[in-house]
N, C-alpha and C. Protein backbone atom coordinates (compact mmCIF):
# COMPACT_ATOMS: atom_id res chain seq x y z
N UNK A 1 10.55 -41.86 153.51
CA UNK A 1 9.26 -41.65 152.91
C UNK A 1 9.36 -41.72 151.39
N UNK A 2 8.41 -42.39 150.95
CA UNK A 2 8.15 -42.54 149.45
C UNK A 2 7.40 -41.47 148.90
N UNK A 3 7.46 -41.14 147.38
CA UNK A 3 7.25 -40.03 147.21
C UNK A 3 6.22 -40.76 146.10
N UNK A 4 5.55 -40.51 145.88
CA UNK A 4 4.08 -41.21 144.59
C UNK A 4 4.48 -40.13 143.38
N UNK A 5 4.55 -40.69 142.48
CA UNK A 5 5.20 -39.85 140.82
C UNK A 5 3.63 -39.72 140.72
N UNK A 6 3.41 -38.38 139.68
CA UNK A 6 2.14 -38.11 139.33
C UNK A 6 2.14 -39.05 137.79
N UNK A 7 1.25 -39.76 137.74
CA UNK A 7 0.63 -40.95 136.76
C UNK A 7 -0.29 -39.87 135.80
N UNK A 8 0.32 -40.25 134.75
CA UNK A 8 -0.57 -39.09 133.71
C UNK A 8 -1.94 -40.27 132.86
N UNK A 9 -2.84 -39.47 132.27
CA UNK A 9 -3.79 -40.65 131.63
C UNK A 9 -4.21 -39.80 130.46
N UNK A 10 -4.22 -40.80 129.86
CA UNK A 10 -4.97 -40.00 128.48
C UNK A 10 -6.12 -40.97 128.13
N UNK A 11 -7.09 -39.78 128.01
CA UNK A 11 -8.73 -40.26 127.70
C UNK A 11 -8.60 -40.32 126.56
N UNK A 12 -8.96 -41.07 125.79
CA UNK A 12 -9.11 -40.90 124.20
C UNK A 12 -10.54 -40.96 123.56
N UNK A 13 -10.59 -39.43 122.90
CA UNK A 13 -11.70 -39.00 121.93
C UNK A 13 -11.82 -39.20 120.81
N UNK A 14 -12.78 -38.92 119.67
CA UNK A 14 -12.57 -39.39 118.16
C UNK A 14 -11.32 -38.62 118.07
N UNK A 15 -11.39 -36.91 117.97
CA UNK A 15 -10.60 -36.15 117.34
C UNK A 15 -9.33 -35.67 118.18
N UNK A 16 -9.72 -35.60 119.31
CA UNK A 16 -8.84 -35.44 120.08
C UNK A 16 -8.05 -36.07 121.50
N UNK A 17 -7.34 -35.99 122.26
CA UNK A 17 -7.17 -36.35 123.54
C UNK A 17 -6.80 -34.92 124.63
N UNK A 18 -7.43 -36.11 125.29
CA UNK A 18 -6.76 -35.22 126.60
C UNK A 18 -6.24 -35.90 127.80
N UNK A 19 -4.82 -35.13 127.87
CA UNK A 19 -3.60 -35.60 128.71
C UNK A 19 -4.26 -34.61 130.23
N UNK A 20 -4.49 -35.68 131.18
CA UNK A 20 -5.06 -35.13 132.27
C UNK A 20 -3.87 -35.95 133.67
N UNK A 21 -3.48 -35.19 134.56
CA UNK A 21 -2.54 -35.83 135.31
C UNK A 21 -3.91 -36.02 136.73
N UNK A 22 -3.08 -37.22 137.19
CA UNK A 22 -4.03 -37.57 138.28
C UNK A 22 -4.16 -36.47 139.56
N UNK A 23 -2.29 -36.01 139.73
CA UNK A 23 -2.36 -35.64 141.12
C UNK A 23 -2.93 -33.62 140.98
N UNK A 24 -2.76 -33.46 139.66
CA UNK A 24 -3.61 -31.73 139.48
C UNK A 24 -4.53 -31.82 138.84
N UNK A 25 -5.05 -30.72 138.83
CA UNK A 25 -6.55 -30.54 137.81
C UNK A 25 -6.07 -30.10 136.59
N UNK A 26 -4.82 -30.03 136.52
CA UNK A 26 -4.46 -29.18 135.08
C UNK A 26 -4.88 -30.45 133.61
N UNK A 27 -5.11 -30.16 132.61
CA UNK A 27 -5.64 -30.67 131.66
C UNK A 27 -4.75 -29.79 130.07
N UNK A 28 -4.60 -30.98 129.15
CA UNK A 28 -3.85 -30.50 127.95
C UNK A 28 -4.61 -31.06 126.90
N UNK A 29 -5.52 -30.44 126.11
CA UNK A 29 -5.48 -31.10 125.00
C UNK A 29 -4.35 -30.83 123.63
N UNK A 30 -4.50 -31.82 122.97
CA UNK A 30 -4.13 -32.47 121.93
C UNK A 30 -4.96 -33.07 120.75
N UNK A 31 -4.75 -32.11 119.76
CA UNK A 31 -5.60 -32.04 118.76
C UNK A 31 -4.57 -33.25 117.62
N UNK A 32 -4.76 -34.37 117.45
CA UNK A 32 -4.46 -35.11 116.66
C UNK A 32 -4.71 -34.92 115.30
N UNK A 33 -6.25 -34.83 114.97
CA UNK A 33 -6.55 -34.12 114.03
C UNK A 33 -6.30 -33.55 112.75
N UNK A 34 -5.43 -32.36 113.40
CA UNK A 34 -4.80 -31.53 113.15
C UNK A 34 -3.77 -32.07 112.16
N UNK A 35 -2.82 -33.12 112.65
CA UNK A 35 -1.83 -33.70 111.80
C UNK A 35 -1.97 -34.65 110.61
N UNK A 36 -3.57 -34.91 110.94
CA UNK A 36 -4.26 -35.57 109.45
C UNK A 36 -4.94 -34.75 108.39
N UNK A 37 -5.03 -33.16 108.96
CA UNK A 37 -5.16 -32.89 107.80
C UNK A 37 -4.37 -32.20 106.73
N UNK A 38 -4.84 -31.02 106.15
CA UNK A 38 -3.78 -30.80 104.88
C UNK A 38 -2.75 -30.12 105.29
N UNK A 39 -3.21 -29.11 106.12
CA UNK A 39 -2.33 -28.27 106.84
C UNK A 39 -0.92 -28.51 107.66
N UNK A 40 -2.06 -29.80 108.79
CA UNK A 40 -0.98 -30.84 108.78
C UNK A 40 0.36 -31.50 108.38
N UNK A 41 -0.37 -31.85 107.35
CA UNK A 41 0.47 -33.23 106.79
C UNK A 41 1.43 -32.02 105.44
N UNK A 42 1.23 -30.63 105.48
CA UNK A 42 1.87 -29.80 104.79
C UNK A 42 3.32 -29.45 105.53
N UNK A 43 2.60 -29.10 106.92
CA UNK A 43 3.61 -28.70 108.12
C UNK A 43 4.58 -30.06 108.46
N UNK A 44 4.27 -30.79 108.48
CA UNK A 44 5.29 -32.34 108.79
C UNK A 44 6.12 -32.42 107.62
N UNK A 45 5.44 -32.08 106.22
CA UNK A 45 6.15 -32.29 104.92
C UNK A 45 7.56 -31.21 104.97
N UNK A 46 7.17 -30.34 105.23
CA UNK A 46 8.19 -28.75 105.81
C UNK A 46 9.34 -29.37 106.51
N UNK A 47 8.58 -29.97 107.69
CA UNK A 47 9.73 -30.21 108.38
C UNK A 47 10.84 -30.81 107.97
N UNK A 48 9.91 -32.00 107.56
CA UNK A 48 10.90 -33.33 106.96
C UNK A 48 12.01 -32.63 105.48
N UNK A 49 11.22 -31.68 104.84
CA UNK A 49 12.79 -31.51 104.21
C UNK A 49 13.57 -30.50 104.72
N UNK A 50 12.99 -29.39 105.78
CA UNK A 50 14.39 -28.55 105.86
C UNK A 50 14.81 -29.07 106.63
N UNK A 51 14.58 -30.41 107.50
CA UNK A 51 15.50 -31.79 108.68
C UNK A 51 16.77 -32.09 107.66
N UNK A 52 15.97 -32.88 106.19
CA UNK A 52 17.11 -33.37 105.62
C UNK A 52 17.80 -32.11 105.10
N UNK A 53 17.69 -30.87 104.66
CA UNK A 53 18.53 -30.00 104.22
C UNK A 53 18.97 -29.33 105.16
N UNK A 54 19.00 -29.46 106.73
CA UNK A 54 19.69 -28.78 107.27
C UNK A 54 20.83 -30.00 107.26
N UNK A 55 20.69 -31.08 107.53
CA UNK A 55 21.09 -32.43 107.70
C UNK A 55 22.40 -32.37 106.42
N UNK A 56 22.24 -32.22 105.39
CA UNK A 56 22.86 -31.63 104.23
C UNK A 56 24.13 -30.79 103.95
N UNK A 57 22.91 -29.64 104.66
CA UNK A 57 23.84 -28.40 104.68
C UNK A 57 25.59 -28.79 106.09
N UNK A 58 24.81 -29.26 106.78
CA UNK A 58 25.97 -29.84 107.97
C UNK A 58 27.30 -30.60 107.61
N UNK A 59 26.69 -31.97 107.00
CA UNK A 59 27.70 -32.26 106.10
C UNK A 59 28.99 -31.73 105.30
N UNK A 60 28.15 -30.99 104.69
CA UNK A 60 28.50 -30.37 103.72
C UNK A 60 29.65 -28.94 104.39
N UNK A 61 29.52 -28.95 105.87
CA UNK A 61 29.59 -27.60 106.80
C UNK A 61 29.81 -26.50 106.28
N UNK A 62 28.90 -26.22 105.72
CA UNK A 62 28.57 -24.73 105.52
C UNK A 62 27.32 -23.69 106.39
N UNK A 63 28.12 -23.21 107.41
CA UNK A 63 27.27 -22.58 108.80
C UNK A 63 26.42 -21.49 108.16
N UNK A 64 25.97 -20.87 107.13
CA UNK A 64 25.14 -19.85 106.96
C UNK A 64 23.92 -20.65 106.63
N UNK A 65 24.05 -21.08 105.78
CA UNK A 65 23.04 -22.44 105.36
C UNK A 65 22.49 -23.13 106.24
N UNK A 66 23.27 -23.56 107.33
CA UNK A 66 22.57 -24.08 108.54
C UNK A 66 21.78 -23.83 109.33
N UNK A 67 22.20 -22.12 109.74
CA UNK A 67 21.40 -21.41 110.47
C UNK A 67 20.00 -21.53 110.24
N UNK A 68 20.04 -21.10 108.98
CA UNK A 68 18.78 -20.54 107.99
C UNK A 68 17.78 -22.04 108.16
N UNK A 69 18.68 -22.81 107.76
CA UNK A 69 17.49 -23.79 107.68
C UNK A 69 17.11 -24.32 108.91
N UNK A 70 17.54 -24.56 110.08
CA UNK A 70 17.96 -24.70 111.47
C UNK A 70 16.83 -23.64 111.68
N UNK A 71 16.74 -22.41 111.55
CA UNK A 71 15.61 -21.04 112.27
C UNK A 71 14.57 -21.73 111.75
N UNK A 72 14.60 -21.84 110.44
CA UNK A 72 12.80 -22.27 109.72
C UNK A 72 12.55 -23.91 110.61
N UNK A 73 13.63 -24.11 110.48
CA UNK A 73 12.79 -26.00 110.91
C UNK A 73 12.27 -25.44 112.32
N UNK A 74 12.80 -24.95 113.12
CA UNK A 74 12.43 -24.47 115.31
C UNK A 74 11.01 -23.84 114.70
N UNK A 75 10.94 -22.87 113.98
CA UNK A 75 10.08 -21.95 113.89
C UNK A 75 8.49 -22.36 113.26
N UNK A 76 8.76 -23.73 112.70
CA UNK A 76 7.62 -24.51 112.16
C UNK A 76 7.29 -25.69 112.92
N UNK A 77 8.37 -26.10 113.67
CA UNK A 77 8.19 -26.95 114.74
C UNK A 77 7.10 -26.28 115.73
N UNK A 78 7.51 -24.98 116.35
CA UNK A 78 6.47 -24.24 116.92
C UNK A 78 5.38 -24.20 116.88
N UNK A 79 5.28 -23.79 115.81
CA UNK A 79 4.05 -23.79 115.11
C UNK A 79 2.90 -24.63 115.11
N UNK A 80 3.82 -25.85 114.72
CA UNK A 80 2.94 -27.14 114.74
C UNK A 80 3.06 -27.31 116.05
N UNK A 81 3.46 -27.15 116.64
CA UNK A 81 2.92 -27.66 118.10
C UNK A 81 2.14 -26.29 118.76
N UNK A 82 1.98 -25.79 118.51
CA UNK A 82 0.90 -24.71 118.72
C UNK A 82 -0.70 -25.00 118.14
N UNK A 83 -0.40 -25.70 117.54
CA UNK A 83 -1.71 -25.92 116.71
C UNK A 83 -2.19 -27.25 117.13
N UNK A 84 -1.39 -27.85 117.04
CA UNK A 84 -1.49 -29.19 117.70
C UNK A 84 -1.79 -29.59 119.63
N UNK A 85 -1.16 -28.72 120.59
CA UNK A 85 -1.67 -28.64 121.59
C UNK A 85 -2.20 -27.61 122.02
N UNK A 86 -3.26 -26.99 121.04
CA UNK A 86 -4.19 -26.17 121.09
C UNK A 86 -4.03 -24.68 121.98
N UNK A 87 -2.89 -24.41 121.44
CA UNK A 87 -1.88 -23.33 122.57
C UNK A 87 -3.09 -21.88 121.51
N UNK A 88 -3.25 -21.84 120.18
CA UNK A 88 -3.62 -20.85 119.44
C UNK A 88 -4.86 -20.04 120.39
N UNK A 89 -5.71 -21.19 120.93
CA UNK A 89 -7.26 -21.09 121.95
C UNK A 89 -6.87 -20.39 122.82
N UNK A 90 -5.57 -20.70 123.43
CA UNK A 90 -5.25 -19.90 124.68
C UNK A 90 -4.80 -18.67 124.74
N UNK A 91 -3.46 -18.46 123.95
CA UNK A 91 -3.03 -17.29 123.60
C UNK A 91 -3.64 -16.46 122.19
N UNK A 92 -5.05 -16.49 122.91
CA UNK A 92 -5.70 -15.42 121.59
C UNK A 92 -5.19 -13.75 121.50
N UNK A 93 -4.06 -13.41 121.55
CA UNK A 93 -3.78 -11.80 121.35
C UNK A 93 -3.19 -11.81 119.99
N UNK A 94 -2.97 -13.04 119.24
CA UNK A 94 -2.52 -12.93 118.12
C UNK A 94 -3.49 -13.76 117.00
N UNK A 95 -3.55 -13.38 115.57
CA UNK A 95 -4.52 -14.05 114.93
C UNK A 95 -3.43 -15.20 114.61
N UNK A 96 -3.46 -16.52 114.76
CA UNK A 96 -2.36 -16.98 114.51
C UNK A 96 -2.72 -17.09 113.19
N UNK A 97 -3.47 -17.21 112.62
CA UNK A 97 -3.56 -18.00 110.62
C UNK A 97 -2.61 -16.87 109.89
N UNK A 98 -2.80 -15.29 110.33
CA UNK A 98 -1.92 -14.39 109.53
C UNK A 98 -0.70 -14.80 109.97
N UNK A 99 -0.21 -15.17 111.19
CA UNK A 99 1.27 -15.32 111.93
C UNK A 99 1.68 -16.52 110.54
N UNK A 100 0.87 -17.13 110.45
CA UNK A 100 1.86 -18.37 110.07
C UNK A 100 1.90 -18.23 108.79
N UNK A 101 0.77 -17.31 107.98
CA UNK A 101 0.86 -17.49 106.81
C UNK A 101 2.30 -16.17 106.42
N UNK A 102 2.24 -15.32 107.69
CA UNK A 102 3.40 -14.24 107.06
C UNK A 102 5.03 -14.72 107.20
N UNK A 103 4.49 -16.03 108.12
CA UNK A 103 6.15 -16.74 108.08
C UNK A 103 6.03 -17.28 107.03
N UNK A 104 5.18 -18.10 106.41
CA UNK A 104 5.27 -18.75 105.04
C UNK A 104 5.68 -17.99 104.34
N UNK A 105 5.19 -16.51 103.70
CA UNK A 105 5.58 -15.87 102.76
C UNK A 105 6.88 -15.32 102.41
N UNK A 106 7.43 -14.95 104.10
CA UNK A 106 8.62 -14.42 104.39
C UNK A 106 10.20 -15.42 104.12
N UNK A 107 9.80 -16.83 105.10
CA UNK A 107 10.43 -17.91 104.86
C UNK A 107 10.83 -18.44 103.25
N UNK A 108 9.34 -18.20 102.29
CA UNK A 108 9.58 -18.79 100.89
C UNK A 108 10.35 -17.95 100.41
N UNK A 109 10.36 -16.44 100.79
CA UNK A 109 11.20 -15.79 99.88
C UNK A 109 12.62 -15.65 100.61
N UNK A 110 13.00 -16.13 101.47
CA UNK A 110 14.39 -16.09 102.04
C UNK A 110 15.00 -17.40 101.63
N UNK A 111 14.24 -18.56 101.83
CA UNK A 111 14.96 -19.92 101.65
C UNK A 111 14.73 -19.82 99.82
N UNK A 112 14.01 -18.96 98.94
CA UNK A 112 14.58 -19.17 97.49
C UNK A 112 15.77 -18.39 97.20
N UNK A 113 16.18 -17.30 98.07
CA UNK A 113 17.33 -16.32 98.03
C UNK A 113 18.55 -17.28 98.19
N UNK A 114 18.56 -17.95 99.81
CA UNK A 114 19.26 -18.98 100.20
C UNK A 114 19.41 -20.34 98.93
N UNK A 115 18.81 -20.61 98.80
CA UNK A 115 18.81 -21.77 97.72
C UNK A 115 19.56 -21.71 96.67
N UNK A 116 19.02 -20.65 96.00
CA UNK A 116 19.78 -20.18 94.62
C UNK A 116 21.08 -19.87 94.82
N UNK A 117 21.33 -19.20 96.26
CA UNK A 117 23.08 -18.73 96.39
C UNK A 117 23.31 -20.24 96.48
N UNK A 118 23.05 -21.19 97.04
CA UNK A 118 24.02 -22.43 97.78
C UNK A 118 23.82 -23.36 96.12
N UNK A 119 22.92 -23.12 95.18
CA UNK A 119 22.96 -24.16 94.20
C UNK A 119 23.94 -22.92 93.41
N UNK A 120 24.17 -21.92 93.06
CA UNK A 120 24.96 -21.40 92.30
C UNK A 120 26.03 -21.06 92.84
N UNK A 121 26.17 -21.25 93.90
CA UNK A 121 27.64 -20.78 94.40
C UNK A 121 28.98 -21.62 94.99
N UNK A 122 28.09 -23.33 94.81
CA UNK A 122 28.98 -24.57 95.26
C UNK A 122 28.65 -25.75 94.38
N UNK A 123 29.64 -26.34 94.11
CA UNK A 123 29.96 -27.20 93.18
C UNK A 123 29.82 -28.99 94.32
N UNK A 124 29.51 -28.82 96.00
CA UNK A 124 29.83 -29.90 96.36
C UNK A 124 28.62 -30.37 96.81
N UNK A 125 28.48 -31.76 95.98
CA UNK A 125 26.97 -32.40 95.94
C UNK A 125 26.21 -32.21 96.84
N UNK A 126 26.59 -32.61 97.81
CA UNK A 126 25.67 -32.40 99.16
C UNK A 126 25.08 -31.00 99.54
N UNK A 127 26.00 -29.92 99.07
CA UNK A 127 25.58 -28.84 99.31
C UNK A 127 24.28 -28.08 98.09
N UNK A 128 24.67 -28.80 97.00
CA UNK A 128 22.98 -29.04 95.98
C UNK A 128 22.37 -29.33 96.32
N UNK A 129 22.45 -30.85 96.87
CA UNK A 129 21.15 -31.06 97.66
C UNK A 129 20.24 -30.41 98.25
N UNK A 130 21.08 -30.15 99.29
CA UNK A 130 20.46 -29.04 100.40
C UNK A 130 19.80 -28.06 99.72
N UNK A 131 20.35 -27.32 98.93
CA UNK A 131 19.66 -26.57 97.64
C UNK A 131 18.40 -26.80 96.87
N UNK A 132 18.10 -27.40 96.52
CA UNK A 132 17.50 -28.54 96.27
C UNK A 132 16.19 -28.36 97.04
N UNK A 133 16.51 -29.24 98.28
CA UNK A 133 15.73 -29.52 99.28
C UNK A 133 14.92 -28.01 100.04
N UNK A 134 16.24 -27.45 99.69
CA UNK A 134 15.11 -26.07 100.45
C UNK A 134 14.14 -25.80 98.85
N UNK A 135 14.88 -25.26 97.78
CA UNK A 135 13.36 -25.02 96.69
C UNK A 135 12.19 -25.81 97.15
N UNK A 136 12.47 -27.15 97.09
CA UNK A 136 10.70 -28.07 97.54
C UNK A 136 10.65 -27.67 99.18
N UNK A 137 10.81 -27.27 99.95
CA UNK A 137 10.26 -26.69 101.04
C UNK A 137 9.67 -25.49 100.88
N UNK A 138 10.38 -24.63 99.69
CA UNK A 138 9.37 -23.11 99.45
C UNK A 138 8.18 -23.29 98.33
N UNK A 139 8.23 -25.00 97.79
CA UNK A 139 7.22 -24.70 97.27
C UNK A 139 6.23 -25.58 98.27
N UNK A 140 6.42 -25.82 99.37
CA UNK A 140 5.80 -26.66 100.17
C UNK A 140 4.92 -25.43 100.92
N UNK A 141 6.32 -24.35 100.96
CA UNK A 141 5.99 -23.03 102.10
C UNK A 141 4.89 -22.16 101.56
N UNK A 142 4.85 -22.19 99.64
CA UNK A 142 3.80 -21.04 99.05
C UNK A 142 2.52 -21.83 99.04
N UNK A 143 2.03 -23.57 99.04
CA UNK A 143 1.52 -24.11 98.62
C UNK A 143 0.25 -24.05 100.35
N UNK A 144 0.99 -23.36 101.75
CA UNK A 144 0.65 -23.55 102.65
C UNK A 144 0.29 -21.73 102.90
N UNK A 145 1.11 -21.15 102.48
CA UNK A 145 0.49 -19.53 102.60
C UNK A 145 -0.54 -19.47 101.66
N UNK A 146 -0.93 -20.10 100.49
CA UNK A 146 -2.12 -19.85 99.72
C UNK A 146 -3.40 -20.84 100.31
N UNK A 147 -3.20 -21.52 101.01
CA UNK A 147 -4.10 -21.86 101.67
C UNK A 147 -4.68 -21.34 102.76
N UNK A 148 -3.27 -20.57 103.70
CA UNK A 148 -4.14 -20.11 104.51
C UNK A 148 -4.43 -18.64 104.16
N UNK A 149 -3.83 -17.78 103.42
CA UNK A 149 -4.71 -16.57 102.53
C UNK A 149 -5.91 -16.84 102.27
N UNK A 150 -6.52 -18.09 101.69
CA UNK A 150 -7.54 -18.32 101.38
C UNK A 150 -8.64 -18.53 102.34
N UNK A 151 -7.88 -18.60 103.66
CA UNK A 151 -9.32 -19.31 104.78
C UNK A 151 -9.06 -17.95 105.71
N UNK A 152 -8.01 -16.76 106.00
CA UNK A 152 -8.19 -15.72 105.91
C UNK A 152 -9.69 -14.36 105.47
N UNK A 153 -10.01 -14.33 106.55
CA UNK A 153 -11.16 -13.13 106.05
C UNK A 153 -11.14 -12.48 107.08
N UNK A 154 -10.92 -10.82 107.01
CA UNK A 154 -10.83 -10.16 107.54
C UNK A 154 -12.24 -9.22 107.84
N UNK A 155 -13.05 -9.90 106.60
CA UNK A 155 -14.39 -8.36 106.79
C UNK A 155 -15.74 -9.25 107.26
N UNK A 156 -15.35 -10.76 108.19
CA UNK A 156 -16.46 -11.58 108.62
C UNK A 156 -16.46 -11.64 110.58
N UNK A 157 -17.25 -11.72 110.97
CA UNK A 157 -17.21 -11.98 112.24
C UNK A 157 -16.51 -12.60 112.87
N UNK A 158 -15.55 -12.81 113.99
CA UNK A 158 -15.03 -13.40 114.78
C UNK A 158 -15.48 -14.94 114.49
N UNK A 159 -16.65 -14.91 115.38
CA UNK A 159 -17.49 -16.67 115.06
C UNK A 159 -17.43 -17.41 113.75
N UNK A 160 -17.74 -16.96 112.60
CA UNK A 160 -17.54 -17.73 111.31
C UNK A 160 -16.19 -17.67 111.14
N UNK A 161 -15.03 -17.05 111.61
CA UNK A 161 -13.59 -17.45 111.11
C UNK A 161 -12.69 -18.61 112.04
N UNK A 162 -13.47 -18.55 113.03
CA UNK A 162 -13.36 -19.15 114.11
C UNK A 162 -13.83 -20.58 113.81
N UNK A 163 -15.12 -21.14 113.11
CA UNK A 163 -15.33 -22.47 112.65
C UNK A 163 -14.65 -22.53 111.60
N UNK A 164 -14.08 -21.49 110.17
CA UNK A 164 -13.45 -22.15 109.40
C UNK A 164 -12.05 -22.51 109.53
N UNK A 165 -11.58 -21.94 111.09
CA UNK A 165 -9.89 -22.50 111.23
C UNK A 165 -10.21 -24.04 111.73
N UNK A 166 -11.13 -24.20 112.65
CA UNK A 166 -11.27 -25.49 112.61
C UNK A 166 -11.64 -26.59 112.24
N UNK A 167 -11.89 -26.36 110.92
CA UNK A 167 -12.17 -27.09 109.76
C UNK A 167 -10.60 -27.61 109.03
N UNK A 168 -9.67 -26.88 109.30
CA UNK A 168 -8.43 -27.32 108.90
C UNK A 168 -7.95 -27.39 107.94
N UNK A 169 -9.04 -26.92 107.20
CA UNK A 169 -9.11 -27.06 105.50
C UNK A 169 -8.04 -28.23 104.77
């Protein structure tokens, strides 16, 4: 007996899709969107340098450095894919805009701690780099917590904070 693979389809919307499989009713959207806008294209920018500064730091093999940048890259990866397959809608027990903005704040001030030790404490290029590369990720990281501080309001109704996260600013 042959076994029929479930055939997935994606409908395509202006802003979004949705990944619908033939043989369940289950349904995923995918907010595309999302990655065009600032927030977006802030969170991809993140990635892409603590990729190359973990990338760096490896080289270079220095394992504390790695970690660090290795936790932030998983932990923004998350993120963005939380936002991106609209996981935030589902698991509403958390406000996510404070979640991400308190990793931003937390992250900028650990990867400038990190930074400054690995640019003052090694003389081997690659390991500057990496140095380097994390500073423009914390200013990538403050440039993304002041944005979302800003779309943050705590003393407005549910409903109006609710259209300005999806505005994306």
């Amino acid at each position: 007996m042959l076994q029929e693979t479930p055939r997935i389809r994606v409908i395509s919307a202006t802003e979004f899709y949705t990944i619908r499989s033939e043989s369940s009713s289950k349904t995923m959207d995918v907010d595309a969107s999302f990655l065009k806008s600032r927030r977006g294209i802030v969170k991809v920018a993140e990635m892409g340098t603590l990729f190359v500064a973990f990338v760096c730091f490896a080289v270079a093999s220095a394992p504390k450095y790695i970690a660090a940048t290795l936790l932030e890259l998983l932990i923004t990866l998350l993120l963005l894919l939380l936002y991106v397959l609209k996981l935030n809608k589902k698991v509403a027990f958390f406000f996510w805009p404070l979640v991400d903005a308190l990793n931003s704040v937390f992250a900028a001030v650990y990867l400038t701690i990190l930074s400054l030790i690995a640019l003052t404490s090694s003389n081997i290029p690659v390991t500057l780099a990496g140095g380097v590369l994390c500073l423009l990720s914390v200013a990538l990281l403050c440039a993304e917590s002041y944005t979302l501080f800003k779309i943050i309001t705590f003393n407005k109704p549910r409903s109006e904070t609710e259209t300005q996260n999806q505005v994306h600013q």
